[in-house]
N, C-alpha and C. Protein backbone atom coordinates (compact mmCIF):
# COMPACT_ATOMS: atom_id res chain seq x y z
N UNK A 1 -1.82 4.16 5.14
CA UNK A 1 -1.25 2.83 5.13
C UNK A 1 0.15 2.89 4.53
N UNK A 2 1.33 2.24 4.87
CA UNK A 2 2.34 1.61 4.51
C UNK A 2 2.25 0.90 3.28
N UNK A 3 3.96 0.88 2.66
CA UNK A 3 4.24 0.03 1.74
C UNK A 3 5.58 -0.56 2.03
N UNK A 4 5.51 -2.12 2.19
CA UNK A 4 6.95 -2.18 2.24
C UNK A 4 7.67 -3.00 1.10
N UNK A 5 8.59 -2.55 1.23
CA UNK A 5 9.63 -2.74 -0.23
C UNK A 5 9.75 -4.72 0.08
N UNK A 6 9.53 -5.24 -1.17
CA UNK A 6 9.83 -6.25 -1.52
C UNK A 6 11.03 -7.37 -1.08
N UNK A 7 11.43 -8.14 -0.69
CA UNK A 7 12.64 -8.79 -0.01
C UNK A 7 13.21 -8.72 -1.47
N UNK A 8 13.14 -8.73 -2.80
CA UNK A 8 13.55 -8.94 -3.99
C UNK A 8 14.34 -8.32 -3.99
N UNK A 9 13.95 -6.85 -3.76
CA UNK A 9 14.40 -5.44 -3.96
C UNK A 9 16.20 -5.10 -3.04
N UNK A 10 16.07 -6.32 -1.91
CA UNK A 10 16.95 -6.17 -1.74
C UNK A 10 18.43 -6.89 -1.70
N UNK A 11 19.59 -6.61 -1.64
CA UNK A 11 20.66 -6.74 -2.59
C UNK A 11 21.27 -7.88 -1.83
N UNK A 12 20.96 -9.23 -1.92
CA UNK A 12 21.65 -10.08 -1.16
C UNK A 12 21.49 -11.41 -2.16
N UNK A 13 22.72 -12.39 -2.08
CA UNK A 13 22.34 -13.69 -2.66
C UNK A 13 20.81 -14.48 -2.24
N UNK A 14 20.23 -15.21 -2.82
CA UNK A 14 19.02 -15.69 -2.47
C UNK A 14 19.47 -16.99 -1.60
N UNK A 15 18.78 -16.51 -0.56
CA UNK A 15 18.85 -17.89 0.96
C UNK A 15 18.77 -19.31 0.38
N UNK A 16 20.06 -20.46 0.22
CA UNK A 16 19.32 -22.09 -0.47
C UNK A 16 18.65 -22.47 0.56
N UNK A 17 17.57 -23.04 0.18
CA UNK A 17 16.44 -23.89 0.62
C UNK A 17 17.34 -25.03 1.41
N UNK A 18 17.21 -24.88 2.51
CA UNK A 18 17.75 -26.33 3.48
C UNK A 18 17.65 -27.70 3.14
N UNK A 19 16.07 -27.58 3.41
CA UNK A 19 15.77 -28.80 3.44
C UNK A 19 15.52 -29.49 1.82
N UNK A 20 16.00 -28.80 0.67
CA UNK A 20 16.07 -29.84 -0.32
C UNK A 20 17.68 -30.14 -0.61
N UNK A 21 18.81 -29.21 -0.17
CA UNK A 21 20.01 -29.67 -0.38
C UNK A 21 20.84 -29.68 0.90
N UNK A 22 20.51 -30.62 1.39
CA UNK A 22 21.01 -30.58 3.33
C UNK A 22 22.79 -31.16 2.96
N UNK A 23 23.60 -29.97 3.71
CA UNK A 23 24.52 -30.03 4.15
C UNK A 23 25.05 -31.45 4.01
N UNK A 24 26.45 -32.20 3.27
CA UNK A 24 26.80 -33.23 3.46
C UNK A 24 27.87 -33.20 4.59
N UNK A 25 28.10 -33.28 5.72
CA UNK A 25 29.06 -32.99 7.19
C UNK A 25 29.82 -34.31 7.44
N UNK A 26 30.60 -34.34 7.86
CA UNK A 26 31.39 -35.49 8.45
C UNK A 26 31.44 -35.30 9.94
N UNK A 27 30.93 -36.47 10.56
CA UNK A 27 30.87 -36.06 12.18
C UNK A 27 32.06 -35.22 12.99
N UNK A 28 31.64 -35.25 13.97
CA UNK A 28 32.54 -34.47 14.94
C UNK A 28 33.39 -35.47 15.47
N UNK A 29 34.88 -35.64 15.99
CA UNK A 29 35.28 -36.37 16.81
C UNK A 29 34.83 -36.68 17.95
N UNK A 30 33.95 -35.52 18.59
CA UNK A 30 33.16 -36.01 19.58
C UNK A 30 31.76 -36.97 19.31
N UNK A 31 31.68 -36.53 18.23
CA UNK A 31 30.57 -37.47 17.74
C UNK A 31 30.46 -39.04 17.47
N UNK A 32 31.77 -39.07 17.50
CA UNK A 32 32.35 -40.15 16.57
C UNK A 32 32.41 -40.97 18.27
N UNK A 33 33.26 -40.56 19.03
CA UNK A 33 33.33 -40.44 20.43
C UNK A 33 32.51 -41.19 21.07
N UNK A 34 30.88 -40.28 20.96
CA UNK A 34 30.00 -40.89 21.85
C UNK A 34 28.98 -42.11 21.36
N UNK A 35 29.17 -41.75 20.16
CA UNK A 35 28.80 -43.20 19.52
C UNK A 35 29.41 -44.61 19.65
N UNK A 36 30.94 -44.58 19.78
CA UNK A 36 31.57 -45.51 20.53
C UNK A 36 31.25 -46.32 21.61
N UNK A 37 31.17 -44.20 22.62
CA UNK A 37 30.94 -44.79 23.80
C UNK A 37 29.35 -45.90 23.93
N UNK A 38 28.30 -45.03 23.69
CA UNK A 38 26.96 -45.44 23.66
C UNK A 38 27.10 -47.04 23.05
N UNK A 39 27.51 -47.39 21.77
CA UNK A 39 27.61 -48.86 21.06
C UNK A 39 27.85 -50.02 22.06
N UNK A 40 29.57 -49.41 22.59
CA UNK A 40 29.98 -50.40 23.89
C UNK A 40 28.87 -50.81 24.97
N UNK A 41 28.41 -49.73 25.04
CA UNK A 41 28.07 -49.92 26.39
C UNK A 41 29.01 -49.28 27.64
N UNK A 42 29.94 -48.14 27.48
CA UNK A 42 30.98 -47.75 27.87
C UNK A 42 30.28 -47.04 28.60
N UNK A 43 29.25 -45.81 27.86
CA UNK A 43 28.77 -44.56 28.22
C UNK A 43 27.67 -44.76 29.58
N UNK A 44 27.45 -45.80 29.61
CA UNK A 44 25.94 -46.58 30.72
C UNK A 44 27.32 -46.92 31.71
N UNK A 45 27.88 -47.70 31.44
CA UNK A 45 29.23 -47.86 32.59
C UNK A 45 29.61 -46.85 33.66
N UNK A 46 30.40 -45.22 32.52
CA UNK A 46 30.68 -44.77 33.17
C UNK A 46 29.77 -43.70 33.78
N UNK A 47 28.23 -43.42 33.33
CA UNK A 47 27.03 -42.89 34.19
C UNK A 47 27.02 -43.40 35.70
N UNK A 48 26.73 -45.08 35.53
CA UNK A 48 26.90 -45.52 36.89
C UNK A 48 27.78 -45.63 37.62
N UNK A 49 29.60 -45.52 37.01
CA UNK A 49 30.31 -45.05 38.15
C UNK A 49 29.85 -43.70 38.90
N UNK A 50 29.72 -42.44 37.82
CA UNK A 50 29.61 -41.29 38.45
C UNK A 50 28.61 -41.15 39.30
N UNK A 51 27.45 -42.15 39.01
CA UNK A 51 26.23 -42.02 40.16
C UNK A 51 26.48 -42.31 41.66
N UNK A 52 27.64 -43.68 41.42
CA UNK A 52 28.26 -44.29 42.59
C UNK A 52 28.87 -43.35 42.98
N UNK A 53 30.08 -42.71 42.75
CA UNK A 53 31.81 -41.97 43.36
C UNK A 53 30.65 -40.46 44.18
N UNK A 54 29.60 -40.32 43.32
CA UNK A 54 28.68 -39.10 43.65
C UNK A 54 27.83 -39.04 45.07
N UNK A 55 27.59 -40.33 45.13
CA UNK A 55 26.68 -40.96 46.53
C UNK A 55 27.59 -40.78 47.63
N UNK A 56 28.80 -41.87 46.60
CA UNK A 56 29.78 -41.96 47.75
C UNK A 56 30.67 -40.57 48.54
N UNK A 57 30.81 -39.85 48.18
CA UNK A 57 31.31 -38.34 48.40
C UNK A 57 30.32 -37.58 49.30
N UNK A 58 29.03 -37.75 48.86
CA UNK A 58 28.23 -36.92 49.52
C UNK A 58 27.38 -35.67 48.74
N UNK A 59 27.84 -35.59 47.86
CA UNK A 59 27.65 -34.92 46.73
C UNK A 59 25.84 -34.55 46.21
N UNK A 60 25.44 -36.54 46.21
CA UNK A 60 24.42 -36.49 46.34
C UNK A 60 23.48 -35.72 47.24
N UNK A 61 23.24 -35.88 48.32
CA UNK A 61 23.19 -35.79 49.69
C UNK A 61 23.39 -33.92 49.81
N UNK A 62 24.39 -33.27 49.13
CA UNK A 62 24.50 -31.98 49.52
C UNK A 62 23.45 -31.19 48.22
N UNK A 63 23.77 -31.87 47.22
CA UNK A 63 22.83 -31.19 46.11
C UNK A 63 20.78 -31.29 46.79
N UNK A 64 20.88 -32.09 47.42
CA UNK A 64 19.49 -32.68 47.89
C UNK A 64 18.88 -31.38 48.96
N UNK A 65 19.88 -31.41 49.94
CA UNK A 65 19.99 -29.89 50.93
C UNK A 65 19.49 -28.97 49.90
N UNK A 66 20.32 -28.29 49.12
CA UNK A 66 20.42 -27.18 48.54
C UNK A 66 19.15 -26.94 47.73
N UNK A 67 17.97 -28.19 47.13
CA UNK A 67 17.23 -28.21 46.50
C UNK A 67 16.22 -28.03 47.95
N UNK A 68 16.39 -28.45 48.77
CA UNK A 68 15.02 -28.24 50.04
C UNK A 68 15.34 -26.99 50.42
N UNK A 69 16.73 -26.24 50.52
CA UNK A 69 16.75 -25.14 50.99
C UNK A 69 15.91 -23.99 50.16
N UNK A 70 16.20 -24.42 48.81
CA UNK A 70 15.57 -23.29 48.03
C UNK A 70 14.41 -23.35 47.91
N UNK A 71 13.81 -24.44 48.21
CA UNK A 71 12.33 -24.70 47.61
C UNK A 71 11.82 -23.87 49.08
N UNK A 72 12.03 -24.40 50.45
CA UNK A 72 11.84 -23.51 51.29
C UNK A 72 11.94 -22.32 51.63
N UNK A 73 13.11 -21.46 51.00
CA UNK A 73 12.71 -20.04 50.66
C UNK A 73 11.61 -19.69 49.94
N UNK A 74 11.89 -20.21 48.52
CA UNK A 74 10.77 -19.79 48.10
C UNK A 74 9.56 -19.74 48.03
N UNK A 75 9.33 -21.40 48.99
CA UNK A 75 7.82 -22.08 49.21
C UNK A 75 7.61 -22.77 48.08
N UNK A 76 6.93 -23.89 48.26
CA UNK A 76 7.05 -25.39 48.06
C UNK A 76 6.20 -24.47 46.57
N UNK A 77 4.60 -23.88 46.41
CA UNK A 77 3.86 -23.96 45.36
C UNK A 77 4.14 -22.43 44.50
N UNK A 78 5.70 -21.97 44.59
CA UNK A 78 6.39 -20.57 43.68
C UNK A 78 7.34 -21.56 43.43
N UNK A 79 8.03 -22.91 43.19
CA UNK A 79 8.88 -23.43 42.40
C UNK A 79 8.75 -24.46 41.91
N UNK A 80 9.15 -24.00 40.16
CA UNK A 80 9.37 -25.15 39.21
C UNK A 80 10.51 -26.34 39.44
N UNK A 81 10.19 -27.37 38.71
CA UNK A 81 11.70 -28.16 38.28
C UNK A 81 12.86 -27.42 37.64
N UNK A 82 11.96 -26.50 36.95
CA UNK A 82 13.02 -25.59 35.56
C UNK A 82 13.51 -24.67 36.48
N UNK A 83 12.95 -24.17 37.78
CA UNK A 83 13.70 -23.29 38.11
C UNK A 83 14.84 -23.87 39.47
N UNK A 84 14.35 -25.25 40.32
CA UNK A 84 15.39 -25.78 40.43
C UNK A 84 16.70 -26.34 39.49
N UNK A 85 16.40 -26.18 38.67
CA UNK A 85 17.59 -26.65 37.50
C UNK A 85 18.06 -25.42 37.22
N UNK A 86 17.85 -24.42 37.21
CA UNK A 86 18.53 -23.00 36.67
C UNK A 86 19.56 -22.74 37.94
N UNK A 87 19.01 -23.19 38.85
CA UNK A 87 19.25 -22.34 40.55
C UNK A 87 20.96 -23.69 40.62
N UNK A 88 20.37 -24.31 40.65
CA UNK A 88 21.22 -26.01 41.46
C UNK A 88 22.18 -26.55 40.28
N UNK A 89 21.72 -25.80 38.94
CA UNK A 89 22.99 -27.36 37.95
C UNK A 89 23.96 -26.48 37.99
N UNK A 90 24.21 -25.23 37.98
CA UNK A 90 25.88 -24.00 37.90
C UNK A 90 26.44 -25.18 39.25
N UNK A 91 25.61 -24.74 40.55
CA UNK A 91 26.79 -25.23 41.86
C UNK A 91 26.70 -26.85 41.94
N UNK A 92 25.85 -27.65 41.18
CA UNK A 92 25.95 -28.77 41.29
C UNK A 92 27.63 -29.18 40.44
N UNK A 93 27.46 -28.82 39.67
CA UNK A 93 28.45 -28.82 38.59
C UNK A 93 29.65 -28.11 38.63
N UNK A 94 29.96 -27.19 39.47
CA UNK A 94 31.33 -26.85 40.11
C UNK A 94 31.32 -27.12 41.54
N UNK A 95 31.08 -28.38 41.79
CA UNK A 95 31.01 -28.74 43.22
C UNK A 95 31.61 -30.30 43.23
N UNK A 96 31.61 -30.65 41.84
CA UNK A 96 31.71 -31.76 41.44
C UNK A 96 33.45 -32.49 41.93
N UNK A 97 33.88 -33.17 42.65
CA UNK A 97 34.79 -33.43 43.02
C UNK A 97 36.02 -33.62 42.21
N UNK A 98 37.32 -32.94 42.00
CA UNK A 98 38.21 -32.84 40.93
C UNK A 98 38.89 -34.46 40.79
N UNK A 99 38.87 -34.88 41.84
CA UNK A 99 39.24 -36.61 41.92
C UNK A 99 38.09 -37.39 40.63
N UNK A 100 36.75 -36.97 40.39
CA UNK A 100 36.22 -37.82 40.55
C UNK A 100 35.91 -37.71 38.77
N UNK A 101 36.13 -36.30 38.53
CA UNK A 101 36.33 -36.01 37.15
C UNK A 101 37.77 -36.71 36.32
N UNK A 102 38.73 -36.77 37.61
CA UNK A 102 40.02 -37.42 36.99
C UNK A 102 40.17 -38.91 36.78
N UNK A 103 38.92 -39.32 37.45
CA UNK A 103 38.88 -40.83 37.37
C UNK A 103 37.89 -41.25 36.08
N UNK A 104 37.18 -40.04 35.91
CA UNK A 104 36.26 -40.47 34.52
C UNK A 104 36.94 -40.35 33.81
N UNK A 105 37.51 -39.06 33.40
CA UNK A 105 38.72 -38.76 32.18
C UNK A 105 39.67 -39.99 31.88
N UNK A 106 40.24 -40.59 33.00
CA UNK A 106 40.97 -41.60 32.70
C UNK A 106 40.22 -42.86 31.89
N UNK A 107 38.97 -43.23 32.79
CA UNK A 107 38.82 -44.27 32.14
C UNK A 107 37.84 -43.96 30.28
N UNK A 108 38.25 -42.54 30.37
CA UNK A 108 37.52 -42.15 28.76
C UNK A 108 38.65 -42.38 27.82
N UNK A 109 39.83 -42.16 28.42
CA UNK A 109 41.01 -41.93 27.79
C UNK A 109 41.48 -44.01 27.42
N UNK A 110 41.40 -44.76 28.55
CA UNK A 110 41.82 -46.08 28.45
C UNK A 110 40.69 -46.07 27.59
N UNK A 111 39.54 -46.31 27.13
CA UNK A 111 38.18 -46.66 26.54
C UNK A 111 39.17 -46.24 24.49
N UNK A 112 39.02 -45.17 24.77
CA UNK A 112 39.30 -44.22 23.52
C UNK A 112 40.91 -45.49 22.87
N UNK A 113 41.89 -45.46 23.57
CA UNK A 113 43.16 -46.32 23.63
C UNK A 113 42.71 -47.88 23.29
N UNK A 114 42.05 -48.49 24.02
CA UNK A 114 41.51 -49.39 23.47
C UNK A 114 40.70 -49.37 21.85
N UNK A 115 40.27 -48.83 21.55
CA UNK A 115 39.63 -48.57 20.37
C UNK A 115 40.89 -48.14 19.35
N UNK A 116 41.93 -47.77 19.57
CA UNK A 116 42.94 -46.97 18.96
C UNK A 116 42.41 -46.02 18.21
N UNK A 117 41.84 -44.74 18.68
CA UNK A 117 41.57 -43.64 18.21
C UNK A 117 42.30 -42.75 17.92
């Protein structure tokens, strides 16, 4: 049988306990951000533009293909959700129309301006 040496034994400051002296942090600007957004009601706004500009493009509609194509390679009862999401969110997400990202950005940017951030 084995002996193993003690965690004592070895030469490091002792780990503080987390959860009795938790980190005092000041949010993130993004944090700060989406809390804005979410409060307004900004963040539900601009979801449903992107759902709209997304339909409207076709976008929808091509990501939909690409999910029957694969499921049909692989056959309907060898694929997960998790593995349509591994396969489809990379090209969903660089497929995404550069117009349509420039129209969100903007209205994140007027949102943010309004607030004087």
């Amino acid at each position: 049988m084995f002996h193993l040496k003690p965690k004592a034994l070895v030469n490091r400051p002792p780990t503080p306990d987390v959860l009795e002296n938790p980190p005092e942090r000041e949010p993130t600007l993004q944090e700060l951000i989406n809390v804005k957004l979410i409060e307004s009601g900004e963040k539900e706004r601009l979801m449903e533009l992107l759902r709209e500009r997304l339909v409207e493009c076709g976008w929808k509609d091509e990501m939909k293909a690409l999910c029957r194509a694969f499921v049909k390679k692989k056959g309907k009862n060898n694929v997960t959700v998790d593995d349509l999401v591994h396969v489809i969110t990379p090209k969903g997400r660089a497929s995404i129309p550069d117009s349509i990202k420039a129209e969100l950005l903007q209205r994140i940017r007027t949102f943010l301006v309004s607030l004087s951030l």
